[in-house]
N, C-alpha and C. Protein backbone atom coordinates (compact mmCIF):
# COMPACT_ATOMS: atom_id res chain seq x y z
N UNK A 1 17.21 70.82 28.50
CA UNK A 1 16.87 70.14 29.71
C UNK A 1 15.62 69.29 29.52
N UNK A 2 15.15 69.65 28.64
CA UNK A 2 13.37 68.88 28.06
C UNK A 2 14.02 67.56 27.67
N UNK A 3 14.88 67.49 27.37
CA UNK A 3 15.37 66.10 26.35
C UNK A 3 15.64 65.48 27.69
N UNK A 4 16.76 65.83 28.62
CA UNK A 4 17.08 64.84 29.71
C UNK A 4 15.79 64.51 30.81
N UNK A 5 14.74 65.16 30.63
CA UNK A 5 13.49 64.50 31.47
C UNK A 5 13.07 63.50 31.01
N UNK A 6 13.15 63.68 29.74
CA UNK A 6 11.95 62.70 28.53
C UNK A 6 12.90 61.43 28.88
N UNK A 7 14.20 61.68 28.61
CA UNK A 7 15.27 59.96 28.62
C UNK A 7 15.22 59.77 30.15
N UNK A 8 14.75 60.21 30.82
CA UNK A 8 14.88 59.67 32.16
C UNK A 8 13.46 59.17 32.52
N UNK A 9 12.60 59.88 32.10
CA UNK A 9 11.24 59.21 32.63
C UNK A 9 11.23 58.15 31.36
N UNK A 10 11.61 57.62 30.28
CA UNK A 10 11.51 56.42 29.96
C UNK A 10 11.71 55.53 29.93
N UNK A 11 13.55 56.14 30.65
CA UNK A 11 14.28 54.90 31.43
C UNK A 11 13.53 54.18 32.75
N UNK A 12 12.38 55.25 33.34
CA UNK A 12 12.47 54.70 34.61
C UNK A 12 10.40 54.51 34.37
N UNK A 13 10.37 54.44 33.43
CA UNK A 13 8.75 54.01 32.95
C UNK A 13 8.42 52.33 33.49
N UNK A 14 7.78 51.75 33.91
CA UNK A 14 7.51 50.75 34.00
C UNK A 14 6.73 50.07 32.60
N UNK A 15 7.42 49.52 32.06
CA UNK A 15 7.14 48.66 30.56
C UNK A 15 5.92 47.79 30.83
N UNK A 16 5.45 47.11 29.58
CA UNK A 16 4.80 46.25 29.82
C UNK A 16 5.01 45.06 29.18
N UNK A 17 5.15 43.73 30.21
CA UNK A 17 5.68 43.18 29.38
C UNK A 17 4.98 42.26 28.73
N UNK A 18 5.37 41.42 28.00
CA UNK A 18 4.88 40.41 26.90
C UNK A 18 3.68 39.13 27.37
N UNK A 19 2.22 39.28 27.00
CA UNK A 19 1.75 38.34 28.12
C UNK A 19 1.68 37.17 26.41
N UNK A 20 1.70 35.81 27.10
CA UNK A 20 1.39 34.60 26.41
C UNK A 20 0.05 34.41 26.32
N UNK A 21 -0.98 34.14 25.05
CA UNK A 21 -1.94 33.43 24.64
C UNK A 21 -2.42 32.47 25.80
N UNK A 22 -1.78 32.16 26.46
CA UNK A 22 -2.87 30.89 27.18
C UNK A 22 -2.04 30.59 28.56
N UNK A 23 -2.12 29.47 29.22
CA UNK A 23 -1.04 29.36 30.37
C UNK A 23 -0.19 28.31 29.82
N UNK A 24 0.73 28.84 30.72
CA UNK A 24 2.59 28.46 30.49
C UNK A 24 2.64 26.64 30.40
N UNK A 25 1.45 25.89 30.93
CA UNK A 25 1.44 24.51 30.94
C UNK A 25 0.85 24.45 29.50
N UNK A 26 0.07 25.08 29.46
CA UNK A 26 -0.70 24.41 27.52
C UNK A 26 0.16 24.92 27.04
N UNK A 27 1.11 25.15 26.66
CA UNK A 27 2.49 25.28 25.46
C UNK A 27 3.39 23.93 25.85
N UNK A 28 3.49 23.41 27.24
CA UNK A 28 4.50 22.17 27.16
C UNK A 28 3.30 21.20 27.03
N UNK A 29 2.30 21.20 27.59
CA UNK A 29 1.60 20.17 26.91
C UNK A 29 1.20 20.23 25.26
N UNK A 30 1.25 21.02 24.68
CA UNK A 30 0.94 20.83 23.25
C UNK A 30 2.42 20.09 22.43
N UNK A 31 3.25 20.98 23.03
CA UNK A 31 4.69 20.24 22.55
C UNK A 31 4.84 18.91 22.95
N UNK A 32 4.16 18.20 24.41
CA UNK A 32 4.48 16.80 24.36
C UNK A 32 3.70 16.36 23.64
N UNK A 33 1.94 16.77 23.16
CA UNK A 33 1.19 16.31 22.42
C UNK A 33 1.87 16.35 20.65
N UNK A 34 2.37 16.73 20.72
CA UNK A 34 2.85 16.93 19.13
C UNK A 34 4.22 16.01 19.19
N UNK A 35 5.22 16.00 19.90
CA UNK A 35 6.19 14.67 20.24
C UNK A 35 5.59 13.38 20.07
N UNK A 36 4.39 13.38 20.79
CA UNK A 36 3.71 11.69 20.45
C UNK A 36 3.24 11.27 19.39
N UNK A 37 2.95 12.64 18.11
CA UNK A 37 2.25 12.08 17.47
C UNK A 37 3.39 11.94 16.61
N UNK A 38 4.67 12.61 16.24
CA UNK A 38 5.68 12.39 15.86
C UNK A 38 6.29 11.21 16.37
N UNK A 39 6.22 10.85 17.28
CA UNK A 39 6.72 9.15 17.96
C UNK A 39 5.59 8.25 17.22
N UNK A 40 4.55 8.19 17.10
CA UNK A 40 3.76 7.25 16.49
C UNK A 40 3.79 7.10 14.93
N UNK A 41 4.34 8.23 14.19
CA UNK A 41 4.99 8.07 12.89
C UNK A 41 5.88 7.06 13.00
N UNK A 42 6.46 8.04 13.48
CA UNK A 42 7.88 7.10 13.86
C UNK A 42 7.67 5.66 13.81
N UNK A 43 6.97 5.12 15.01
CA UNK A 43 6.85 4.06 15.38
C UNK A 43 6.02 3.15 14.34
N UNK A 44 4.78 3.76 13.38
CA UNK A 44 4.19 2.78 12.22
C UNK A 44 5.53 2.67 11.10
N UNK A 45 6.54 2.94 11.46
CA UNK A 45 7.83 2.55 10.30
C UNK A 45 8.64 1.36 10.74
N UNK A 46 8.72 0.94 12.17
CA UNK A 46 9.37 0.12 12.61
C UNK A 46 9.24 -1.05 11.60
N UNK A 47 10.59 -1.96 11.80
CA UNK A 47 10.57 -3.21 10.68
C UNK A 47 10.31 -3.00 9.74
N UNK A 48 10.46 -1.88 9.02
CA UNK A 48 10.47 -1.76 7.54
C UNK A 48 10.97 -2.14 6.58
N UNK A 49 12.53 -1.79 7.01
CA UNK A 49 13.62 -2.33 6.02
C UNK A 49 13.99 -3.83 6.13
N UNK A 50 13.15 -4.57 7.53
CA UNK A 50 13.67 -6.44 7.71
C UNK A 50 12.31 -6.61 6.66
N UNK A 51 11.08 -6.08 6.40
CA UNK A 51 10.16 -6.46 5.44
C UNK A 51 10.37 -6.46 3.69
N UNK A 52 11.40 -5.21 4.00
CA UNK A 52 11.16 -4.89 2.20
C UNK A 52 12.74 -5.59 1.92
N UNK A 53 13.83 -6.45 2.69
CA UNK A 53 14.98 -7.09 2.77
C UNK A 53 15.21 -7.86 1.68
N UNK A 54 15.37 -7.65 0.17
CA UNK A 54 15.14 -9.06 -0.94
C UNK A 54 17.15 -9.77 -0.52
N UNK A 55 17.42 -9.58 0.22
CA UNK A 55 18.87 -10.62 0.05
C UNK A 55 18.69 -11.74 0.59
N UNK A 56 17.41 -12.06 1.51
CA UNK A 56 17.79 -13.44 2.14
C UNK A 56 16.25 -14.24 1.65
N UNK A 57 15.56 -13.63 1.18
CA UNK A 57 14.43 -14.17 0.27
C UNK A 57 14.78 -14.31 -1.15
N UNK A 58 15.87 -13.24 -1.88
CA UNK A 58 15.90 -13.85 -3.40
C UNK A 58 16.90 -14.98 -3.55
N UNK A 59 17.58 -15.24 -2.20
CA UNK A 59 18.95 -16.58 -2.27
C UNK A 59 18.31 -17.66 -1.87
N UNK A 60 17.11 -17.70 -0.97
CA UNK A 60 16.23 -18.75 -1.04
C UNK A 60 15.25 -19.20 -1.78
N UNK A 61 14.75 -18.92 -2.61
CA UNK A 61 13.65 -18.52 -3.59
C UNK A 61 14.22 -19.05 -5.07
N UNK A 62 15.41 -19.00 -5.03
CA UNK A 62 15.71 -19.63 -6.82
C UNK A 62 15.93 -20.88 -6.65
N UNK A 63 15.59 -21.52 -7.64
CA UNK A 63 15.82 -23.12 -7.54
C UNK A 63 17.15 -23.34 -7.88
N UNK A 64 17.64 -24.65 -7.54
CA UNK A 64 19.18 -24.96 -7.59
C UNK A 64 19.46 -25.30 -9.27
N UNK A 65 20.74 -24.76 -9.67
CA UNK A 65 21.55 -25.15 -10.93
C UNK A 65 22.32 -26.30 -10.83
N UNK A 66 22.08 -27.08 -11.67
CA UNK A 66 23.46 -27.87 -11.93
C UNK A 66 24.78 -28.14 -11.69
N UNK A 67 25.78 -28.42 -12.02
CA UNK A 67 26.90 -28.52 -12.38
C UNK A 67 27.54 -27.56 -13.68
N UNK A 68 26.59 -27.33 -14.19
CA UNK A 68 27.04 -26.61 -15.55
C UNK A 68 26.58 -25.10 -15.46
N UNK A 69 25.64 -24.60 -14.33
CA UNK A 69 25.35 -23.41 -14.75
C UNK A 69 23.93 -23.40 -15.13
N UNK A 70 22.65 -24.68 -15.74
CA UNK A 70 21.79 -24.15 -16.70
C UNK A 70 20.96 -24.74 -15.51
N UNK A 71 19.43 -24.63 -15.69
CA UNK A 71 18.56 -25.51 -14.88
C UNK A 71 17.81 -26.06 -15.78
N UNK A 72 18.25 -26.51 -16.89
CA UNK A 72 17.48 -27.93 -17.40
C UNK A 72 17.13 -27.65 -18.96
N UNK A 73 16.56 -28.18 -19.60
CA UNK A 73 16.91 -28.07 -21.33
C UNK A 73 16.56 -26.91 -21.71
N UNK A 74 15.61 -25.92 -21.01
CA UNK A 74 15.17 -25.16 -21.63
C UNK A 74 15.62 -23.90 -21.30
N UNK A 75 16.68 -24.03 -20.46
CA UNK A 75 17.34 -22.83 -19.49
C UNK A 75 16.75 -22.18 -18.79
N UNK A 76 17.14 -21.00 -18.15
CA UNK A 76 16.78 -19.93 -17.36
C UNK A 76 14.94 -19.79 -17.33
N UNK A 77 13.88 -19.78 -16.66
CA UNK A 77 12.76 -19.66 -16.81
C UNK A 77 12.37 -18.30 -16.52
N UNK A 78 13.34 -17.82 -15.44
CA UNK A 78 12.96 -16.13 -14.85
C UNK A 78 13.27 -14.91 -16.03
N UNK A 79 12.35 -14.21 -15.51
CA UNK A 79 12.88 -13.12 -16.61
C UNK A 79 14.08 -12.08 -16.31
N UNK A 80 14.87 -12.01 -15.04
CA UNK A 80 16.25 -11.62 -14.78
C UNK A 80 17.10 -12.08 -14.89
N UNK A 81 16.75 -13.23 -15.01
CA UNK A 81 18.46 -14.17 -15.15
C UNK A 81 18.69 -13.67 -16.41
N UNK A 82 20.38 -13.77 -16.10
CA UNK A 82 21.32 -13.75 -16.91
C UNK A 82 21.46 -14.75 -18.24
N UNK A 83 21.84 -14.68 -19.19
CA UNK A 83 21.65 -15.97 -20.51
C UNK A 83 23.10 -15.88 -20.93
């Protein structure tokens, strides 16, 4: 009968429950504070990839060829072109 007191007064114990570090607003304000600073990463990346873009700067940027392929007696001057 000792055992069924003990499970009953612990069932009916008033617990205690879990208190939080600080108030319930400084946890959503730290989380929006930490969102912004993650948005401002974010945001110093914008236009990155239209800056570092070489397809519409290296098709403007080479001088024009011939008729034949060469640009002039001494050929190719760049050091990628093809020979």
């Amino acid at each position: 009968m000792l055992f069924m007191s003990t499970a009953t007064d612990l069932a009916t114990a008033e617990t205690v429950g879990f208190t939080l570090p600080g108030p319930a607003w400084a946890f959503g304000l730290t989380a929006f504070a930490g969102f912004m600073v993650l948005l401002g990463v974010l945001w110093s990346f914008r236009n990155t990839a239209a800056r570092y873009d070489t397809s519409a700067t290296v098709s403007t940027a080479r001088p024009r060829r011939d008729a034949h392929g060469s640009q002039g007696a001494h050929g190719a001057t760049d050091h990628g072109a093809n020979h």
